[in-house]
PDB file of N, CA and C in Angstrom:
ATOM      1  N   UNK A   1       9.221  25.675 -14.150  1.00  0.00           N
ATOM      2  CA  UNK A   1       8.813  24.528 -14.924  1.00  0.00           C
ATOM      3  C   UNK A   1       9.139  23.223 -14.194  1.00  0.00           C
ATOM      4  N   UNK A   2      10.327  23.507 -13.422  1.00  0.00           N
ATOM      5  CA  UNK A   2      10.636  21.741 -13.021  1.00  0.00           C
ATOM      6  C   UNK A   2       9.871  21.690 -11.856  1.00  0.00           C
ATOM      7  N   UNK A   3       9.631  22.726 -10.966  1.00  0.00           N
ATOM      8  CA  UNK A   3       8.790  22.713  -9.721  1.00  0.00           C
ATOM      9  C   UNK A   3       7.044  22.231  -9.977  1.00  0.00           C
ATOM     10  N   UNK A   4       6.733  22.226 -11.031  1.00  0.00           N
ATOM     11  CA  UNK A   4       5.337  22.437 -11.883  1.00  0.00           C
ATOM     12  C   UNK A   4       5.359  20.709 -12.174  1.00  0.00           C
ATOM     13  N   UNK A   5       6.598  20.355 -12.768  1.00  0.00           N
ATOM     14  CA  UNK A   5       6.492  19.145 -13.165  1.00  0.00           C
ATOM     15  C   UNK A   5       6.435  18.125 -12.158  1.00  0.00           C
ATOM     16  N   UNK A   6       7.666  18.495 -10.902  1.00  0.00           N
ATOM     17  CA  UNK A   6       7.709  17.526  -9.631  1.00  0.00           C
ATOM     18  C   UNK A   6       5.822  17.570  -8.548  1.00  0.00           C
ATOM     19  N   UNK A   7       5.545  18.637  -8.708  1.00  0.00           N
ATOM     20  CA  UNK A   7       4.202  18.864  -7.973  1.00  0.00           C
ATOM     21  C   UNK A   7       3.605  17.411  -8.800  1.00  0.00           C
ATOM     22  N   UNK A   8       3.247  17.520 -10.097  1.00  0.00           N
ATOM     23  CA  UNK A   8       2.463  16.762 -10.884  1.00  0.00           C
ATOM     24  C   UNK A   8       2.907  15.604 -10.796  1.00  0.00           C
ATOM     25  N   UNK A   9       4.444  15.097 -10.651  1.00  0.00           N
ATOM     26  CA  UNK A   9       4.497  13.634 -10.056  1.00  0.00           C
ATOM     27  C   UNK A   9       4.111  13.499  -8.896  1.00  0.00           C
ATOM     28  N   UNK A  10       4.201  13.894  -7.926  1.00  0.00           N
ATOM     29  CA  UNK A  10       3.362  13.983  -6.695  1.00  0.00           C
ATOM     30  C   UNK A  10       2.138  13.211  -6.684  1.00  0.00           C
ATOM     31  N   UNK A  11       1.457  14.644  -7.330  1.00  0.00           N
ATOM     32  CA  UNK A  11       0.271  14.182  -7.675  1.00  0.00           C
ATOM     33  C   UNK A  11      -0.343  12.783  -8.251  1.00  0.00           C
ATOM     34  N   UNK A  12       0.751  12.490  -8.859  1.00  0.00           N
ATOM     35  CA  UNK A  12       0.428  11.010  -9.313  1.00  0.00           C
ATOM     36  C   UNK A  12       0.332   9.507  -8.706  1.00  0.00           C
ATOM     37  N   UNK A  13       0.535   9.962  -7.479  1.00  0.00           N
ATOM     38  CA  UNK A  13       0.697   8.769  -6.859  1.00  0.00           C
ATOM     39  C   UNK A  13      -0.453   9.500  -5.481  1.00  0.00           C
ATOM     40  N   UNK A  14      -1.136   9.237  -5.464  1.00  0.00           N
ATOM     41  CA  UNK A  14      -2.956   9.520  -4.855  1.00  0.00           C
ATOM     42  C   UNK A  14      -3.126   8.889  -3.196  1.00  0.00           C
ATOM     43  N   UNK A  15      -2.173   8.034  -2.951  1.00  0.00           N
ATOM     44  CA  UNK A  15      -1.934   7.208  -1.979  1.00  0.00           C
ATOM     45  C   UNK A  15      -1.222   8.088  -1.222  1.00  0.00           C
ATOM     46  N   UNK A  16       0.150   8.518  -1.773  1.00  0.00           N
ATOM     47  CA  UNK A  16       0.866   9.582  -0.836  1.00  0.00           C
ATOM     48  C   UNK A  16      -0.124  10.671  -0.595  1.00  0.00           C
ATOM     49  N   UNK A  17      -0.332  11.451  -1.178  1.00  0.00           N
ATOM     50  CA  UNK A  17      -0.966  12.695  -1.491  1.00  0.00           C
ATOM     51  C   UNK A  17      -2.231  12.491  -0.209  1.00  0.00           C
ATOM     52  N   UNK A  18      -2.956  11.529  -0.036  1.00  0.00           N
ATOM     53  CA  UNK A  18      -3.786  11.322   1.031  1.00  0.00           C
ATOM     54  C   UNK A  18      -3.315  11.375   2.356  1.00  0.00           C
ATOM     55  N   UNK A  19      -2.427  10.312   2.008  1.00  0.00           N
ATOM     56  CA  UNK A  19      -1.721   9.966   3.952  1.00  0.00           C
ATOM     57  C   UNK A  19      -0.612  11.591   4.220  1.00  0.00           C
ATOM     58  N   UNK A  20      -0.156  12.242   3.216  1.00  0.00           N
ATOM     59  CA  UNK A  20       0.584  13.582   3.711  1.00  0.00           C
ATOM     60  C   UNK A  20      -0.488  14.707   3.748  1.00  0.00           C
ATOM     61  N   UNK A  21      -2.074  14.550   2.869  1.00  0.00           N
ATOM     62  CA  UNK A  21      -3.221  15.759   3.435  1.00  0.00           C
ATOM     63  C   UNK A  21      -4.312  15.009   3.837  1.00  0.00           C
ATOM     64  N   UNK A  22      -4.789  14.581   4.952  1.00  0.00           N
ATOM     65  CA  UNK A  22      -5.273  13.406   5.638  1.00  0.00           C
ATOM     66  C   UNK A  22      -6.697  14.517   5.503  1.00  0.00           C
ATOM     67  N   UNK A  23      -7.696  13.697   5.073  1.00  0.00           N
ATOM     68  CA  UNK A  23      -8.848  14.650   4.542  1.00  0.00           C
ATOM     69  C   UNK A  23      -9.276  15.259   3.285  1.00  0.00           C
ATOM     70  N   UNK A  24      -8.142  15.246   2.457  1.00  0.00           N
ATOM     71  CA  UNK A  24      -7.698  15.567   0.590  1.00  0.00           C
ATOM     72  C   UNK A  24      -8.810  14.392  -0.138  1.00  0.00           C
ATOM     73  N   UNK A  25      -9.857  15.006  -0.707  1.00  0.00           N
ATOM     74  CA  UNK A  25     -10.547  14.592  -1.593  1.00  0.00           C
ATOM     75  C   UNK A  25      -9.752  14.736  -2.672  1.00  0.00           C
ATOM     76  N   UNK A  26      -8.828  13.524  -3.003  1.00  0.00           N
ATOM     77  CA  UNK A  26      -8.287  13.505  -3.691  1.00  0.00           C
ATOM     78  C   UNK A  26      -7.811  12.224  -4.894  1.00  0.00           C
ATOM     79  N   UNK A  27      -7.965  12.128  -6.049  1.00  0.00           N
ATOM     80  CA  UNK A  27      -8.098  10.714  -6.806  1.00  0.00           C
ATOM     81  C   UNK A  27      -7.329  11.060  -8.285  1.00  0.00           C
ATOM     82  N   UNK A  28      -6.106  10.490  -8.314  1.00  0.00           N
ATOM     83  CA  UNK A  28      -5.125  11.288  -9.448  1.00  0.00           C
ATOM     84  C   UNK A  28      -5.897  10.381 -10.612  1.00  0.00           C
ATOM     85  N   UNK A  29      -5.950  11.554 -11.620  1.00  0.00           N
ATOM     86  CA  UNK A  29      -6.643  11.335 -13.098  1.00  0.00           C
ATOM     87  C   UNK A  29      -5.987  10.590 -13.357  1.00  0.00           C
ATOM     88  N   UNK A  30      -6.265  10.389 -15.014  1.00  0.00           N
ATOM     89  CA  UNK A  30      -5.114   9.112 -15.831  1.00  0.00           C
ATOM     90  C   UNK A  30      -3.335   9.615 -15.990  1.00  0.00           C
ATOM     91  N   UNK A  31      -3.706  10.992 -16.068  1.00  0.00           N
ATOM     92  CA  UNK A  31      -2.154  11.943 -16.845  1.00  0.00           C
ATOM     93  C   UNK A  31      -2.165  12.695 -15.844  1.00  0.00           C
ATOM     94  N   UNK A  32      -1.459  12.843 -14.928  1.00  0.00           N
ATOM     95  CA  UNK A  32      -1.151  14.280 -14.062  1.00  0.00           C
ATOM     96  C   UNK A  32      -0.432  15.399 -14.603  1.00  0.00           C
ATOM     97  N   UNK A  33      -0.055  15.224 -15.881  1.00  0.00           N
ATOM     98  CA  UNK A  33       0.774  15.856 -16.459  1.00  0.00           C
ATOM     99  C   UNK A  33      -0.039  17.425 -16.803  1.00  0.00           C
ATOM    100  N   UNK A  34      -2.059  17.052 -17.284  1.00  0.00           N
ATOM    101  CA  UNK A  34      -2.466  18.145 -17.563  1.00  0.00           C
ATOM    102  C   UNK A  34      -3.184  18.722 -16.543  1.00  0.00           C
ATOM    103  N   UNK A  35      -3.259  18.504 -15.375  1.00  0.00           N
ATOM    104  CA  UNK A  35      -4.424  19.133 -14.278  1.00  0.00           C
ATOM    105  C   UNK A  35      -4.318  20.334 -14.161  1.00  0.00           C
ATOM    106  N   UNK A  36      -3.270  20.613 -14.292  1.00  0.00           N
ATOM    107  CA  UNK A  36      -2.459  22.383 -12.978  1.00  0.00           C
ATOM    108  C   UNK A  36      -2.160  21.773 -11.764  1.00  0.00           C
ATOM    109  N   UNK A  37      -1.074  21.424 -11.810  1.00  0.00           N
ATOM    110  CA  UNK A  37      -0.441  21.044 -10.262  1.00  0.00           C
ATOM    111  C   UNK A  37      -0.847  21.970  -9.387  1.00  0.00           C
ATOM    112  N   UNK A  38      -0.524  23.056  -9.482  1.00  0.00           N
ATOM    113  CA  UNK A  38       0.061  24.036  -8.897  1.00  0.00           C
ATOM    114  C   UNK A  38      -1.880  24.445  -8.166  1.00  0.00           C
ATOM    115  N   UNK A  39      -3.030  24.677  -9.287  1.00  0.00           N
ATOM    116  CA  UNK A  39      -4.248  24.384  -8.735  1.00  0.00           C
ATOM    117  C   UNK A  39      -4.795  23.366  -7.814  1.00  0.00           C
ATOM    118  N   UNK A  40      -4.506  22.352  -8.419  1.00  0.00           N
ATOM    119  CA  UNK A  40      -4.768  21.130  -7.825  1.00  0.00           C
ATOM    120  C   UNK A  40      -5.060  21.335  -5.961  1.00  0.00           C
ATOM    121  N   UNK A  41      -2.996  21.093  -5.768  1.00  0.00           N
ATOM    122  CA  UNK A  41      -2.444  21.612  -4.718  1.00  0.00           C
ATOM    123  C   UNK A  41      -3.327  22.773  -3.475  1.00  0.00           C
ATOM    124  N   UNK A  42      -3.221  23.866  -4.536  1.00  0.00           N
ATOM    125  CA  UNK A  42      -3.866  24.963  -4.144  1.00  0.00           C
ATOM    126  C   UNK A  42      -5.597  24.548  -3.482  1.00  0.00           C
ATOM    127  N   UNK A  43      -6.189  23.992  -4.100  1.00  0.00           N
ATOM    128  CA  UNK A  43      -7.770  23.366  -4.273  1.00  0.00           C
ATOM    129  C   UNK A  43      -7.308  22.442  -2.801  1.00  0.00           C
ATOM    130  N   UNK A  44      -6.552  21.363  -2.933  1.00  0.00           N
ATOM    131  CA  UNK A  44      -6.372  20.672  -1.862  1.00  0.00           C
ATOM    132  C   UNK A  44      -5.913  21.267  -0.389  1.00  0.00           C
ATOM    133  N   UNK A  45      -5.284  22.202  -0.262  1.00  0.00           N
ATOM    134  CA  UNK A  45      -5.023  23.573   0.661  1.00  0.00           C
ATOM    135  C   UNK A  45      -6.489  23.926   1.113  1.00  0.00           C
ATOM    136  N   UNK A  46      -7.261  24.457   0.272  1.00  0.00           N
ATOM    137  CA  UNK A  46      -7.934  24.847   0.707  1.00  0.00           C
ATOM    138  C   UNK A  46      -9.163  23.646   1.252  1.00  0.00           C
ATOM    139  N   UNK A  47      -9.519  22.548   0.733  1.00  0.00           N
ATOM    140  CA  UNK A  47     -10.218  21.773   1.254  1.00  0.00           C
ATOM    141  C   UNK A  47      -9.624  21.295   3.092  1.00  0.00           C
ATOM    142  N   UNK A  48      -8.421  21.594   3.638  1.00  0.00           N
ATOM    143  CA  UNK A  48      -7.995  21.026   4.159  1.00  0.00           C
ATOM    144  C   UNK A  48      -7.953  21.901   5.654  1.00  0.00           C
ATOM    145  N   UNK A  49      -8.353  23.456   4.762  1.00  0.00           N
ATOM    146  CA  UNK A  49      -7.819  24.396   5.860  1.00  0.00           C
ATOM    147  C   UNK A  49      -6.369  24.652   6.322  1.00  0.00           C
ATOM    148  N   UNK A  50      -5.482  24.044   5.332  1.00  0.00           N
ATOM    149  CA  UNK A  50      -3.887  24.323   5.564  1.00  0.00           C
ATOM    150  C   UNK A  50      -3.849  23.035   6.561  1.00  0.00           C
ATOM    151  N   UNK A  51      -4.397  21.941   7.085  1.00  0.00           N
ATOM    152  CA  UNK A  51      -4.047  20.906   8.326  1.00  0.00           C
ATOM    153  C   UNK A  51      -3.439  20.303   7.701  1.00  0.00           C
ATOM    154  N   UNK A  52      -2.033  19.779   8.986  1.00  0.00           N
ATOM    155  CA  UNK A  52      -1.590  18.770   8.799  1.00  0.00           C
ATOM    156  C   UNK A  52       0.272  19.450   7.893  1.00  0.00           C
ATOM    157  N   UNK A  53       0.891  18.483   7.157  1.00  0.00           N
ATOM    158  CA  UNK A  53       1.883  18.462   6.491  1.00  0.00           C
ATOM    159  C   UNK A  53       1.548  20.160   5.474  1.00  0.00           C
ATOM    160  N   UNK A  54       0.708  20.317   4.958  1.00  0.00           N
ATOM    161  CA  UNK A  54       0.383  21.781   4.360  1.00  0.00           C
ATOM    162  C   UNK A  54       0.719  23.121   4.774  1.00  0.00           C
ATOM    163  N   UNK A  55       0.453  22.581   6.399  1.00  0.00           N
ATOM    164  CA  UNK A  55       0.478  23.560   6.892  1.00  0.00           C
ATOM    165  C   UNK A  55       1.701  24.242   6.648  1.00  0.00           C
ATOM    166  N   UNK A  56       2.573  23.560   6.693  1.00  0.00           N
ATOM    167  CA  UNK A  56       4.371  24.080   6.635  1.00  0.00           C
ATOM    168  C   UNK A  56       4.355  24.466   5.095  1.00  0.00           C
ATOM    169  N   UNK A  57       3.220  24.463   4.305  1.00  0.00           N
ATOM    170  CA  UNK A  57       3.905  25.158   2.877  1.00  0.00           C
ATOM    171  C   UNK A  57       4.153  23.922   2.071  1.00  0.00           C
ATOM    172  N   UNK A  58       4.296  24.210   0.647  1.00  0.00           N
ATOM    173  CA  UNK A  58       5.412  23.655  -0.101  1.00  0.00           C
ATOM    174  C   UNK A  58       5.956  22.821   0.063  1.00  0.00           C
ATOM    175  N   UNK A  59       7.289  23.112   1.053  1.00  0.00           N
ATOM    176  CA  UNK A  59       8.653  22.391   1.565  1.00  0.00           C
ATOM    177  C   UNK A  59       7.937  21.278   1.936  1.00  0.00           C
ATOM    178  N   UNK A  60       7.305  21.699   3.441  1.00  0.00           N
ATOM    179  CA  UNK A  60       6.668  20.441   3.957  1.00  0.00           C
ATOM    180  C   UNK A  60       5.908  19.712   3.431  1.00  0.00           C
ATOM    181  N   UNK A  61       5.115  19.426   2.257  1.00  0.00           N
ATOM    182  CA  UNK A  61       4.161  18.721   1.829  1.00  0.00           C
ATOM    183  C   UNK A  61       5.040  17.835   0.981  1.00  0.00           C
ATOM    184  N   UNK A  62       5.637  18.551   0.130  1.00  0.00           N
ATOM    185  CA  UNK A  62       6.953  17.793  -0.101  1.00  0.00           C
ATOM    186  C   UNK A  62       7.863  16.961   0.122  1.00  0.00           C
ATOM    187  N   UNK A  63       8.092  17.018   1.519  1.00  0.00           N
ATOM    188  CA  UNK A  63       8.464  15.873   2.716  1.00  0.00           C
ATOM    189  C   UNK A  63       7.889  15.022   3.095  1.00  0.00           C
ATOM    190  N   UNK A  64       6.198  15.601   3.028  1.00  0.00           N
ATOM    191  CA  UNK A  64       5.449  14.671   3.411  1.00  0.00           C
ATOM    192  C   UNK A  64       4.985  13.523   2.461  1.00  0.00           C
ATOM    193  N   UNK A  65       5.038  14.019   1.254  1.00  0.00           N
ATOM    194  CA  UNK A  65       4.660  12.961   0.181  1.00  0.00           C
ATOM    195  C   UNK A  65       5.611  12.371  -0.176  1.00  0.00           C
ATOM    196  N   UNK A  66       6.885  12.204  -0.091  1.00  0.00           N
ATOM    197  CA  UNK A  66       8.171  11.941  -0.521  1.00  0.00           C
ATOM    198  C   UNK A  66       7.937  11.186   0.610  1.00  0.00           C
ATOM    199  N   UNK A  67       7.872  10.990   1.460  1.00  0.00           N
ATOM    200  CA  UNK A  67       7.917   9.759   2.702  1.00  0.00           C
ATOM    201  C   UNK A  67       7.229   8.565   2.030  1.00  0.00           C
ATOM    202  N   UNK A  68       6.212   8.937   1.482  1.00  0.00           N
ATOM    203  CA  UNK A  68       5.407   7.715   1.091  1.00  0.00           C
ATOM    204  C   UNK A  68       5.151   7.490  -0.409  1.00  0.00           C
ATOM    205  N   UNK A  69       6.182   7.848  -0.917  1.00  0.00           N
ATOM    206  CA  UNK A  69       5.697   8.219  -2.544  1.00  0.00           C
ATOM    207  C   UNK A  69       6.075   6.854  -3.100  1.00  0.00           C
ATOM    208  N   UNK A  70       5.256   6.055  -3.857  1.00  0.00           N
ATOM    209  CA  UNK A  70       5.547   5.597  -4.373  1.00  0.00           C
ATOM    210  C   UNK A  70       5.917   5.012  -6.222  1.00  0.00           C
ATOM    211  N   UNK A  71       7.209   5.129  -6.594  1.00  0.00           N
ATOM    212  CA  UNK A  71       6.813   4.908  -7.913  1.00  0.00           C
ATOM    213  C   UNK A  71       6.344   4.360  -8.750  1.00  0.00           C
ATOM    214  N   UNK A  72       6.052   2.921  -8.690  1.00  0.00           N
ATOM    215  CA  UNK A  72       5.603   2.568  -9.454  1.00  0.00           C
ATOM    216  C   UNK A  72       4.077   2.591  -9.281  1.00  0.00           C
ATOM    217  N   UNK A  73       3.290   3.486  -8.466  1.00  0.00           N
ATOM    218  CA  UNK A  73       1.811   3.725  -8.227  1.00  0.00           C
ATOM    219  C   UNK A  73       1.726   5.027  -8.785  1.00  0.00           C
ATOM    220  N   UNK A  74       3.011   5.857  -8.959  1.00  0.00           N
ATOM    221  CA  UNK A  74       3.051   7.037  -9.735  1.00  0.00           C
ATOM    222  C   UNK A  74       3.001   6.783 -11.214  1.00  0.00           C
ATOM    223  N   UNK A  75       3.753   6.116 -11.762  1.00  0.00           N
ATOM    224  CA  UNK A  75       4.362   5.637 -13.114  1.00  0.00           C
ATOM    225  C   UNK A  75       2.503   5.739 -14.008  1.00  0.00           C
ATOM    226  N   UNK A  76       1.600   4.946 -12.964  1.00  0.00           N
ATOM    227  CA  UNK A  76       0.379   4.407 -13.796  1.00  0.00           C
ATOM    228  C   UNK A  76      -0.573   6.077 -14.080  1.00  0.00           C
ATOM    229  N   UNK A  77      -0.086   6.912 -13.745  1.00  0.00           N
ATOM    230  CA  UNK A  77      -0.580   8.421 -13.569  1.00  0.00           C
ATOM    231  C   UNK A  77       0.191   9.779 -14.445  1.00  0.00           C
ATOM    232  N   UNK A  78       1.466   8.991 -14.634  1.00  0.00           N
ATOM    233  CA  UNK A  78       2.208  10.448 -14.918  1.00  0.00           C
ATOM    234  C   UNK A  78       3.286   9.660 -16.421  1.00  0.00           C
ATOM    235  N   UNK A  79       3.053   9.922 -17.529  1.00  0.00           N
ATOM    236  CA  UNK A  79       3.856   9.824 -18.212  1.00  0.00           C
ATOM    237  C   UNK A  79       5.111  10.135 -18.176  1.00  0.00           C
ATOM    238  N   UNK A  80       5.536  10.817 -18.037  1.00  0.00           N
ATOM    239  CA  UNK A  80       6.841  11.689 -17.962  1.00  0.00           C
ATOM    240  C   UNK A  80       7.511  11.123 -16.849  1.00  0.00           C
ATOM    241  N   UNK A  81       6.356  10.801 -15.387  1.00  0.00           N
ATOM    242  CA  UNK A  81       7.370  10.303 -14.494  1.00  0.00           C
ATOM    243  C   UNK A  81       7.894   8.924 -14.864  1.00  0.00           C
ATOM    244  N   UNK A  82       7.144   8.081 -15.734  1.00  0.00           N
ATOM    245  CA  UNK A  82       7.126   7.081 -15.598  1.00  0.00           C
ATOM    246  C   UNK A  82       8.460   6.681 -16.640  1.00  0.00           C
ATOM    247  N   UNK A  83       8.489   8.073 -18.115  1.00  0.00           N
ATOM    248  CA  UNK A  83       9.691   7.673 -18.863  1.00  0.00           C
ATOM    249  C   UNK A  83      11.528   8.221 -17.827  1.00  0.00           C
ATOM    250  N   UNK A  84      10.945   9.269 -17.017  1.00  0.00           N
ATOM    251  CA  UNK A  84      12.142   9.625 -16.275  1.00  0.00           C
ATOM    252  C   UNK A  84      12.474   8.203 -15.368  1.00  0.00           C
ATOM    253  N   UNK A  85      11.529   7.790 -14.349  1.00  0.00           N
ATOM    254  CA  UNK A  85      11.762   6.751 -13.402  1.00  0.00           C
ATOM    255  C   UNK A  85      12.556   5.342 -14.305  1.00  0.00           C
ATOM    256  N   UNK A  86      11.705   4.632 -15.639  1.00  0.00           N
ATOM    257  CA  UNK A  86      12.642   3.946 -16.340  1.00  0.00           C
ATOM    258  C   UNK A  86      13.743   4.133 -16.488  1.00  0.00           C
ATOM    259  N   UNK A  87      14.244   5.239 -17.112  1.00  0.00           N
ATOM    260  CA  UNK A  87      15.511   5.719 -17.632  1.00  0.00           C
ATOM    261  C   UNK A  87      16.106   5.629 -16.562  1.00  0.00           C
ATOM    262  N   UNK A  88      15.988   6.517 -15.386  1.00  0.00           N
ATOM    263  CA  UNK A  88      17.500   6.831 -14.712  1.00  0.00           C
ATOM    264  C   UNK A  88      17.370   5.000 -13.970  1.00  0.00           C
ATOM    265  N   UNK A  89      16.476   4.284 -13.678  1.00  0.00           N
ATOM    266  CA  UNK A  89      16.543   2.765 -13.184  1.00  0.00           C
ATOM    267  C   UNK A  89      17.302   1.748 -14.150  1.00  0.00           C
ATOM    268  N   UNK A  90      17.626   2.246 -15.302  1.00  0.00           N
ATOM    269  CA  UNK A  90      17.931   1.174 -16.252  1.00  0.00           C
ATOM    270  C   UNK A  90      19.349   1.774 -16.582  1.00  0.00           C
ATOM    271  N   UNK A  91      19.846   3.057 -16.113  1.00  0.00           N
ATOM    272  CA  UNK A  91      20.788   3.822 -16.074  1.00  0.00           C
ATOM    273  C   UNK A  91      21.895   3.115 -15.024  1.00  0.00           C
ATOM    274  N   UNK A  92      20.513   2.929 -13.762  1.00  0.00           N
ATOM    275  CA  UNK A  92      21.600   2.640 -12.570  1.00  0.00           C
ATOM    276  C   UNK A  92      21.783   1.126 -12.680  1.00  0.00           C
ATOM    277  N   UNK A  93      21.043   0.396 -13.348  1.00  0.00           N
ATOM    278  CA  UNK A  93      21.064  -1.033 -13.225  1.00  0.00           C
ATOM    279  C   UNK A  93      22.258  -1.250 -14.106  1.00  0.00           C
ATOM    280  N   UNK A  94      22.624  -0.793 -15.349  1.00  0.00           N
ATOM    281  CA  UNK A  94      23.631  -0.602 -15.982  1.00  0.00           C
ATOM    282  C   UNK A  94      24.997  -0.682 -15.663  1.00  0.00           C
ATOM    283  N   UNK A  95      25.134   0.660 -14.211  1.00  0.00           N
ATOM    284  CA  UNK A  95      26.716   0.817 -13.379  1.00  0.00           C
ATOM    285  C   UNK A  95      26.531  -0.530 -12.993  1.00  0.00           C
ATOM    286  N   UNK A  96      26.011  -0.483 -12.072  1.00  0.00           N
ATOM    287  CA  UNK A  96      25.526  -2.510 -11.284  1.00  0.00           C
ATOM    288  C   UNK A  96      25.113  -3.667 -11.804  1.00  0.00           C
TER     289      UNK A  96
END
């Protein structure tokens, strides 16, 4: 479930997701929350022929979108990311 959920923030930010599968016909809906990450992903794999950051799987795509992920371009895509990203930011602004 949490691997399902982090894919789908991913997904939410359309900018990373391009520059880590360079060729990904790819344009995150309003909610990433209902697509099927896990399809999505899969669909984008295969448009891609495994090139690039994919190629390594999982792990690596992971790395690769996390380089460029940005949140608040995620936030406008993913509900959930957007109530998690508030919270733990207003959490840390809090200690500081």
């Amino acid at each position: 479930m949490a691997v399902a959920e982090l894919e789908s923030w991913y997904l939410a930010d359309e900018q990373a997701i391009q520059h880590a599968i360079p060729g990904a016909s790819y344009r995150a809906p309003p909610e990433t929350g209902v697509i099927g990450a896990e399809r999505t992903l899969d669909r984008l794999w295969r448009e891609t022929a495994g090139e690039g950051p994919v190629r390594g799987g999982k792990l690596a795509l992971a790395q690769a979108v996390a380089q460029q992920f940005d949140p608040e371009r995620a936030k406008r895509h993913s509900a959930s990311f957007a109530y998690f990203w508030d919270r733990i930011t207003a959490a840390i602004q809090a200690v500081y």
